[in-house]
PDB file of N, CA and C in Angstrom:
ATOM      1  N   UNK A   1      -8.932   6.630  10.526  1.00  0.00           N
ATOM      2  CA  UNK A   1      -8.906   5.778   9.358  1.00  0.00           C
ATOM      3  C   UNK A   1      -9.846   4.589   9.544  1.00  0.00           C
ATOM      4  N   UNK A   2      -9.648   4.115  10.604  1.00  0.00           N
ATOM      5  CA  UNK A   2     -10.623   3.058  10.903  1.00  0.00           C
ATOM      6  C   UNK A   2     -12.221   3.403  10.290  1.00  0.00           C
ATOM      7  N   UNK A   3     -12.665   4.470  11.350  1.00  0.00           N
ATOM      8  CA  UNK A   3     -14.257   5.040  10.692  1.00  0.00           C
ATOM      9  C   UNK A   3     -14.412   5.336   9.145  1.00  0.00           C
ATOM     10  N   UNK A   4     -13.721   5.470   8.133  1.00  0.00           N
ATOM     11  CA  UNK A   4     -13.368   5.582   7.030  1.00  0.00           C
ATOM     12  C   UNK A   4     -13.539   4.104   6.669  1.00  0.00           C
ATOM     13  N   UNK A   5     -12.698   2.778   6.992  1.00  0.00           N
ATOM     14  CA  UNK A   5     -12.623   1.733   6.477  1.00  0.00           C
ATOM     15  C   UNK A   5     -14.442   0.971   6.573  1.00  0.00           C
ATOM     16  N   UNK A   6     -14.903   1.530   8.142  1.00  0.00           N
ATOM     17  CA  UNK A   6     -15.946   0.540   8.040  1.00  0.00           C
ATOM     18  C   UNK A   6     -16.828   1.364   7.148  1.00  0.00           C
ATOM     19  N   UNK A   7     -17.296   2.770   7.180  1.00  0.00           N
ATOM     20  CA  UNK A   7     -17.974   3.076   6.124  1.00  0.00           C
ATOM     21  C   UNK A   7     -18.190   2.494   4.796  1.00  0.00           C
ATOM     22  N   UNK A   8     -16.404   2.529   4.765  1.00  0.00           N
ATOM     23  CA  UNK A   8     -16.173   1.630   3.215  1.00  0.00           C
ATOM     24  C   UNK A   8     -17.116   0.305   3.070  1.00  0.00           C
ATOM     25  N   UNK A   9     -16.447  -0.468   4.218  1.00  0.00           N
ATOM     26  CA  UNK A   9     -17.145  -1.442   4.220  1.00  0.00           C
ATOM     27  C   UNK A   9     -18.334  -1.706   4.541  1.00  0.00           C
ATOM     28  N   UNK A  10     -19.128  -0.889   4.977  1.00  0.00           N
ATOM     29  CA  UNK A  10     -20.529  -1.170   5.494  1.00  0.00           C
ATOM     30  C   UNK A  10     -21.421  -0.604   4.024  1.00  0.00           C
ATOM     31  N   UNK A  11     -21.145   0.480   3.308  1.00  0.00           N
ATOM     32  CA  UNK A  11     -21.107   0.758   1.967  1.00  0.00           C
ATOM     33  C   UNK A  11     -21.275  -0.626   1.165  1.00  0.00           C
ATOM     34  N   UNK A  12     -20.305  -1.017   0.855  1.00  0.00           N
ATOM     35  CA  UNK A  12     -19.937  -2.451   0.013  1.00  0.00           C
ATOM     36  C   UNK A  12     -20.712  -3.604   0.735  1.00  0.00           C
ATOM     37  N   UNK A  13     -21.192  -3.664   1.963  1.00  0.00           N
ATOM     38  CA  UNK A  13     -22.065  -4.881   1.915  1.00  0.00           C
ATOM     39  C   UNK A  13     -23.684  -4.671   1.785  1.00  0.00           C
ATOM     40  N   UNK A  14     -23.880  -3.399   2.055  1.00  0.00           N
ATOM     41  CA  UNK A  14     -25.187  -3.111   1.545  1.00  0.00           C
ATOM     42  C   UNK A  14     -25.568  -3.155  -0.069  1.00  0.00           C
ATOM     43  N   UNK A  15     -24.513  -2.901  -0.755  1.00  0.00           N
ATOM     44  CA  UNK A  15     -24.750  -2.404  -2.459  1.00  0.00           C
ATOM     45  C   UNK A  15     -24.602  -3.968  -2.482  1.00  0.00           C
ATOM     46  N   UNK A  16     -23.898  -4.935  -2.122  1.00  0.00           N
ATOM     47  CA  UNK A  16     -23.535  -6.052  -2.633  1.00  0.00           C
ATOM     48  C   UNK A  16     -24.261  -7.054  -2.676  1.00  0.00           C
ATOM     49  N   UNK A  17     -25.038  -8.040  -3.076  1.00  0.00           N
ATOM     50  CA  UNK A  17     -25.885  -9.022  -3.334  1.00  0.00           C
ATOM     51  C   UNK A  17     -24.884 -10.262  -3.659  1.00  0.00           C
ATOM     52  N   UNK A  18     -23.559 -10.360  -4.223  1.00  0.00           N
ATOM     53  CA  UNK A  18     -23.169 -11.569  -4.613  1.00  0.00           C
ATOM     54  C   UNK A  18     -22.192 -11.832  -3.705  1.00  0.00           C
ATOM     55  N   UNK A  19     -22.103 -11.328  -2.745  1.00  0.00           N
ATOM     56  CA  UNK A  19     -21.117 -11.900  -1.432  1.00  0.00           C
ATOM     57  C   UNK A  19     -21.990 -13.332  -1.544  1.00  0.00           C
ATOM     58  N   UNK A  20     -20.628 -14.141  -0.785  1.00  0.00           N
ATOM     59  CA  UNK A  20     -20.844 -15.515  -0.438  1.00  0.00           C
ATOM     60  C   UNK A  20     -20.519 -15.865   0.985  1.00  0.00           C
ATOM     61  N   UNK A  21     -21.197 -15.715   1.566  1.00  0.00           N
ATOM     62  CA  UNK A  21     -20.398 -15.259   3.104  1.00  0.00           C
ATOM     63  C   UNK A  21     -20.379 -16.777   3.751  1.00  0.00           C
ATOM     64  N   UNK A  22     -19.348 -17.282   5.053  1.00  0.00           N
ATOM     65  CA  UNK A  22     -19.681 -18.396   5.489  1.00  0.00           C
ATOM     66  C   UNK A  22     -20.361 -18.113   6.516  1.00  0.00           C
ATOM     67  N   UNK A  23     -21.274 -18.376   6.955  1.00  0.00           N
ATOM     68  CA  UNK A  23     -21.407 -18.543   8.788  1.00  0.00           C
ATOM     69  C   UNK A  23     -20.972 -19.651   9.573  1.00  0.00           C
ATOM     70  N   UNK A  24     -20.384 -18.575  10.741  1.00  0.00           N
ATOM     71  CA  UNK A  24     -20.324 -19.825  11.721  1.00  0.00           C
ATOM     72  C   UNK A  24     -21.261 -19.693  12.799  1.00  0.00           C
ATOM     73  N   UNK A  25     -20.887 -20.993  13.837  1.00  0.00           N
ATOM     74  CA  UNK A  25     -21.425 -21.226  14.612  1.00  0.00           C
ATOM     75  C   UNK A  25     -22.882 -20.411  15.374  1.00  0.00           C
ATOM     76  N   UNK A  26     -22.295 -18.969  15.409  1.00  0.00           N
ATOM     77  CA  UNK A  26     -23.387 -18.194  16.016  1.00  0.00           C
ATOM     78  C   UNK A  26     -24.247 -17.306  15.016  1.00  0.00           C
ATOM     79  N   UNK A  27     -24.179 -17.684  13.850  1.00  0.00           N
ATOM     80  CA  UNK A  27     -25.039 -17.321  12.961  1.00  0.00           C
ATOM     81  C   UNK A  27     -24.451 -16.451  12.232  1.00  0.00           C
ATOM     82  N   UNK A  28     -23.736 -15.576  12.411  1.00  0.00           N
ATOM     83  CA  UNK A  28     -22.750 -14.564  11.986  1.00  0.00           C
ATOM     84  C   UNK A  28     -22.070 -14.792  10.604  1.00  0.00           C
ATOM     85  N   UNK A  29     -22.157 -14.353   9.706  1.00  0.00           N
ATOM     86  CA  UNK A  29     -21.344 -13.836   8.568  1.00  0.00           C
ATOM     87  C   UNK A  29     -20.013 -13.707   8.677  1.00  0.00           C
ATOM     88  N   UNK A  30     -19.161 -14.678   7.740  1.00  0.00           N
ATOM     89  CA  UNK A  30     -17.815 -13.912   7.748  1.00  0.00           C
ATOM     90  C   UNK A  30     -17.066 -13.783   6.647  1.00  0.00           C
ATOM     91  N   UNK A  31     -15.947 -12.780   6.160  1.00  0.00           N
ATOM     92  CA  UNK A  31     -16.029 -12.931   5.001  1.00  0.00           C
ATOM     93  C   UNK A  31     -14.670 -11.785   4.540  1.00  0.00           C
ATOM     94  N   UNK A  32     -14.256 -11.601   3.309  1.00  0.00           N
ATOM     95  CA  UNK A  32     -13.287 -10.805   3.468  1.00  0.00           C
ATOM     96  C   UNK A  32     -13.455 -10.193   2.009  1.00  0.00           C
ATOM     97  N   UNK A  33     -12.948  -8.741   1.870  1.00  0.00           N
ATOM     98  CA  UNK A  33     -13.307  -8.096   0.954  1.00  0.00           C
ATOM     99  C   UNK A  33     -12.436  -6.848   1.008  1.00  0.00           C
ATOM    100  N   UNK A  34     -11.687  -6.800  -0.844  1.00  0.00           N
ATOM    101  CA  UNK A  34     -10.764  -5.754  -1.208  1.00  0.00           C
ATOM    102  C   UNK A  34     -11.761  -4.719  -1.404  1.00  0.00           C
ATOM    103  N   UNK A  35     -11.553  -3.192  -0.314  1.00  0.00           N
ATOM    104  CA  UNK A  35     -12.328  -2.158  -0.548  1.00  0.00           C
ATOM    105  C   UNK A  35     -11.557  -1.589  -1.760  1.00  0.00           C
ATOM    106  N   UNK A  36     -12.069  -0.277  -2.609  1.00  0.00           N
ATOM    107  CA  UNK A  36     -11.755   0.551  -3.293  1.00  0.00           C
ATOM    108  C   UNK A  36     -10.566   1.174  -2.912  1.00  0.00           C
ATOM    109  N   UNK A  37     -10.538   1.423  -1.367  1.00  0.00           N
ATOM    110  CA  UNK A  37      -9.488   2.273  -0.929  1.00  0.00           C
ATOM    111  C   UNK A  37      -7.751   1.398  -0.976  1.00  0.00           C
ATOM    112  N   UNK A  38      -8.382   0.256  -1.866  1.00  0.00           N
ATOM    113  CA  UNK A  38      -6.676  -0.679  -1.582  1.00  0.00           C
ATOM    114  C   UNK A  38      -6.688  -1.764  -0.415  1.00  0.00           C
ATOM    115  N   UNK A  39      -7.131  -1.432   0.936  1.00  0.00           N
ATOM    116  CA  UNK A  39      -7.105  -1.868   1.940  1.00  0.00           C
ATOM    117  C   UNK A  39      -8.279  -3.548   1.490  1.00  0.00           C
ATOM    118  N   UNK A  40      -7.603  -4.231   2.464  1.00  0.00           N
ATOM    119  CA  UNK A  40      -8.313  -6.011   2.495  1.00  0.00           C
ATOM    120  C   UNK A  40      -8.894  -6.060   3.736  1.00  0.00           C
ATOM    121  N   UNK A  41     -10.490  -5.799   3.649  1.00  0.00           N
ATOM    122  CA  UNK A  41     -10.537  -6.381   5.259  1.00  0.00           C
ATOM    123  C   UNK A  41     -11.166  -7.940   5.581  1.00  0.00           C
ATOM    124  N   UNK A  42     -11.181  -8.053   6.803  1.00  0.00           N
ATOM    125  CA  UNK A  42     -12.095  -9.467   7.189  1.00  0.00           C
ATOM    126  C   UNK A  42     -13.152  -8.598   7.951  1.00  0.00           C
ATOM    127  N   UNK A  43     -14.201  -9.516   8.042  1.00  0.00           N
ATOM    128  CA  UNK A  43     -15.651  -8.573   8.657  1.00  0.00           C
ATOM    129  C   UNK A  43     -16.341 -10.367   9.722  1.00  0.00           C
ATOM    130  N   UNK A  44     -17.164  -9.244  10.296  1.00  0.00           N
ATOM    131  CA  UNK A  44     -18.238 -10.578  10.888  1.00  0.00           C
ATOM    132  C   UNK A  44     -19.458  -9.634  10.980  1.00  0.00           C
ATOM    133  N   UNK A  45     -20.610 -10.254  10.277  1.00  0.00           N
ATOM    134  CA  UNK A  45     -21.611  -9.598   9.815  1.00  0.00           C
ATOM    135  C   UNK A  45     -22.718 -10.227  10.687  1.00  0.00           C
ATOM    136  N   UNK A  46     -24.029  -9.209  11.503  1.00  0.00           N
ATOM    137  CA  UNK A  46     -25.016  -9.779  11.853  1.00  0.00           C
ATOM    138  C   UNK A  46     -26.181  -9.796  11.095  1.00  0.00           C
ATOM    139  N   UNK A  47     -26.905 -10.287  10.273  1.00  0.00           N
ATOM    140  CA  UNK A  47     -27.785  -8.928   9.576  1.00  0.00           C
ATOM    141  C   UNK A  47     -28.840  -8.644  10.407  1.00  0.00           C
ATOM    142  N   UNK A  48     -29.330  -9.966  11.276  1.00  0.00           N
ATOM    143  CA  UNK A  48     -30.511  -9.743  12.243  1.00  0.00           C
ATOM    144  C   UNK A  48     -30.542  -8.221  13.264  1.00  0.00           C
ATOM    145  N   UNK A  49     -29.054  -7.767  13.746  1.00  0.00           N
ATOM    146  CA  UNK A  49     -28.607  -6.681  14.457  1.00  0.00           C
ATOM    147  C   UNK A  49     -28.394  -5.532  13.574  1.00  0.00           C
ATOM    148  N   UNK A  50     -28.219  -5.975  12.015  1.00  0.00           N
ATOM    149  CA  UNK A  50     -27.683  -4.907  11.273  1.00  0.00           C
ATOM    150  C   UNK A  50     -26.655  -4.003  11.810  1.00  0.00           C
ATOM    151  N   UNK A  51     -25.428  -5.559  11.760  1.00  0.00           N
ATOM    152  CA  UNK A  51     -23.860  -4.356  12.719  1.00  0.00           C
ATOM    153  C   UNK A  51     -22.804  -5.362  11.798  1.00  0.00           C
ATOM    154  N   UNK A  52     -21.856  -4.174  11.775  1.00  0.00           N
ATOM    155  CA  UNK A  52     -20.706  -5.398  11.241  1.00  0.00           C
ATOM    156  C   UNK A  52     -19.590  -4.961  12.101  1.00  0.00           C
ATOM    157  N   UNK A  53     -18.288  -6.050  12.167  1.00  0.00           N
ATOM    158  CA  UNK A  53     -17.539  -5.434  12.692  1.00  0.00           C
ATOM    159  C   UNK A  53     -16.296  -6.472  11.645  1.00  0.00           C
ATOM    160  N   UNK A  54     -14.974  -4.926  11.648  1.00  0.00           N
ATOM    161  CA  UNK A  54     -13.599  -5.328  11.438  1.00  0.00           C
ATOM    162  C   UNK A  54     -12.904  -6.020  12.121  1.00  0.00           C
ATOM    163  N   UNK A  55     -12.628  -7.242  11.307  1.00  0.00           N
ATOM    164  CA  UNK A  55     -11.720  -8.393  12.191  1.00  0.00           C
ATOM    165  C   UNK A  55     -10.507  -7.710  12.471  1.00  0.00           C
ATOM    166  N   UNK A  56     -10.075  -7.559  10.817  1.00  0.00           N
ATOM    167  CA  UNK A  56      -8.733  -7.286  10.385  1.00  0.00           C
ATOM    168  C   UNK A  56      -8.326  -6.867   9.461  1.00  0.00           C
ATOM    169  N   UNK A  57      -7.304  -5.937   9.127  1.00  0.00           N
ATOM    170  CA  UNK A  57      -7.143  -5.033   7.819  1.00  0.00           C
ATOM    171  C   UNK A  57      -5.642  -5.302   7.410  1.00  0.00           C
ATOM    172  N   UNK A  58      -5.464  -5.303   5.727  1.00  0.00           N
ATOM    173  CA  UNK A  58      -4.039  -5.473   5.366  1.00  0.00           C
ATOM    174  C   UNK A  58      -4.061  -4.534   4.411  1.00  0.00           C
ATOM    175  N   UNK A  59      -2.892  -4.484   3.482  1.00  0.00           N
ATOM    176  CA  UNK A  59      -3.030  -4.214   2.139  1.00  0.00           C
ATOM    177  C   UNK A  59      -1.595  -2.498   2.328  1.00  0.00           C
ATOM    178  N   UNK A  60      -1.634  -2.142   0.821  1.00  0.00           N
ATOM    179  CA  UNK A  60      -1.126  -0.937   0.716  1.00  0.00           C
ATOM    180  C   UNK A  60      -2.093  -0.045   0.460  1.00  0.00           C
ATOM    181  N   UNK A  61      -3.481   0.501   1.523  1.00  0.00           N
ATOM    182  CA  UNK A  61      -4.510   1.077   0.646  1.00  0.00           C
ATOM    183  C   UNK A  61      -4.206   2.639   1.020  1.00  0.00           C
ATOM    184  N   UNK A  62      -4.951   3.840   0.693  1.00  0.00           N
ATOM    185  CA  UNK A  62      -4.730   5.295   0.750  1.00  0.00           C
ATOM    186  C   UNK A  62      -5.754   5.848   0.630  1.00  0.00           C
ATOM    187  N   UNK A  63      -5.829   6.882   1.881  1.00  0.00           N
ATOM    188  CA  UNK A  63      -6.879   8.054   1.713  1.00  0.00           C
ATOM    189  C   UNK A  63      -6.511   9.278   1.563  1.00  0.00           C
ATOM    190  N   UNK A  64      -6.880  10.177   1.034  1.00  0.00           N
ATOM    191  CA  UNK A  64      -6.381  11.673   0.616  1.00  0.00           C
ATOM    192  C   UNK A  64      -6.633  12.381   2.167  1.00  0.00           C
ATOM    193  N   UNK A  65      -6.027  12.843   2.237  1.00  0.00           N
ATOM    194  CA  UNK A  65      -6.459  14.068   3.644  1.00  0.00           C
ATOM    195  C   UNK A  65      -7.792  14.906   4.005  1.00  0.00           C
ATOM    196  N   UNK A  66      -8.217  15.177   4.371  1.00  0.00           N
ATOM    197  CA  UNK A  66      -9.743  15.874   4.537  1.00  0.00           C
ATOM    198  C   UNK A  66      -9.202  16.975   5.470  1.00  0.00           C
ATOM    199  N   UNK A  67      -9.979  17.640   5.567  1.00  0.00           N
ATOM    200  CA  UNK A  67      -9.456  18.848   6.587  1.00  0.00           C
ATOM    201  C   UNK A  67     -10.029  18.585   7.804  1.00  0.00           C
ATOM    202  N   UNK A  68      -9.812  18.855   8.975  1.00  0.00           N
ATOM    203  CA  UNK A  68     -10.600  18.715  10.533  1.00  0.00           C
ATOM    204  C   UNK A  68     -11.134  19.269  10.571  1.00  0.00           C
ATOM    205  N   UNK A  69     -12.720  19.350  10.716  1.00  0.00           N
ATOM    206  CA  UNK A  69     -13.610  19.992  11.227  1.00  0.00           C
ATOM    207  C   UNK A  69     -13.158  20.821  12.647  1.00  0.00           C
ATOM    208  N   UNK A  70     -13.608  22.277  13.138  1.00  0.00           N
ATOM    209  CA  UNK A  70     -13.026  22.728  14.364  1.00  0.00           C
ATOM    210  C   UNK A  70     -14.605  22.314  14.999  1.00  0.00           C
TER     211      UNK A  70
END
């Protein structure tokens, strides 16, 4: 689920232009954002590295099942 959430989210900060992000100290982006899937995350964004990472996730969100690849 995790690899699912950051997709989500790495998705949504590329399409997105009107984020307002704060930075702190080390230059870094931070910022929080209701995905589609329900779920709330917090992020810390580099863009110079082009990496983001999940602080933290809340919410009642849901993914449908996929089948496992063998």
């Amino acid at each position: 689920m995790r690899g699912r959430l950051l997709r989500e989210l790495s998705q949504r900060l590329s399409n997105s232009l009107l984020l307002v992000p704060i930075q702190n100290r080390t230059g870094h982006e931070l910022g929080v954002l209701r995905l589609s899937s329900g779920f709330e995350v917090s992020y810390r964004l580099d863009r110079s590295l082009h990496s983001v990472e999940m602080l933290d996730m809340s919410g009642e969100g849901s993914f449908t099942a996929e089948p496992t690849p063998f």
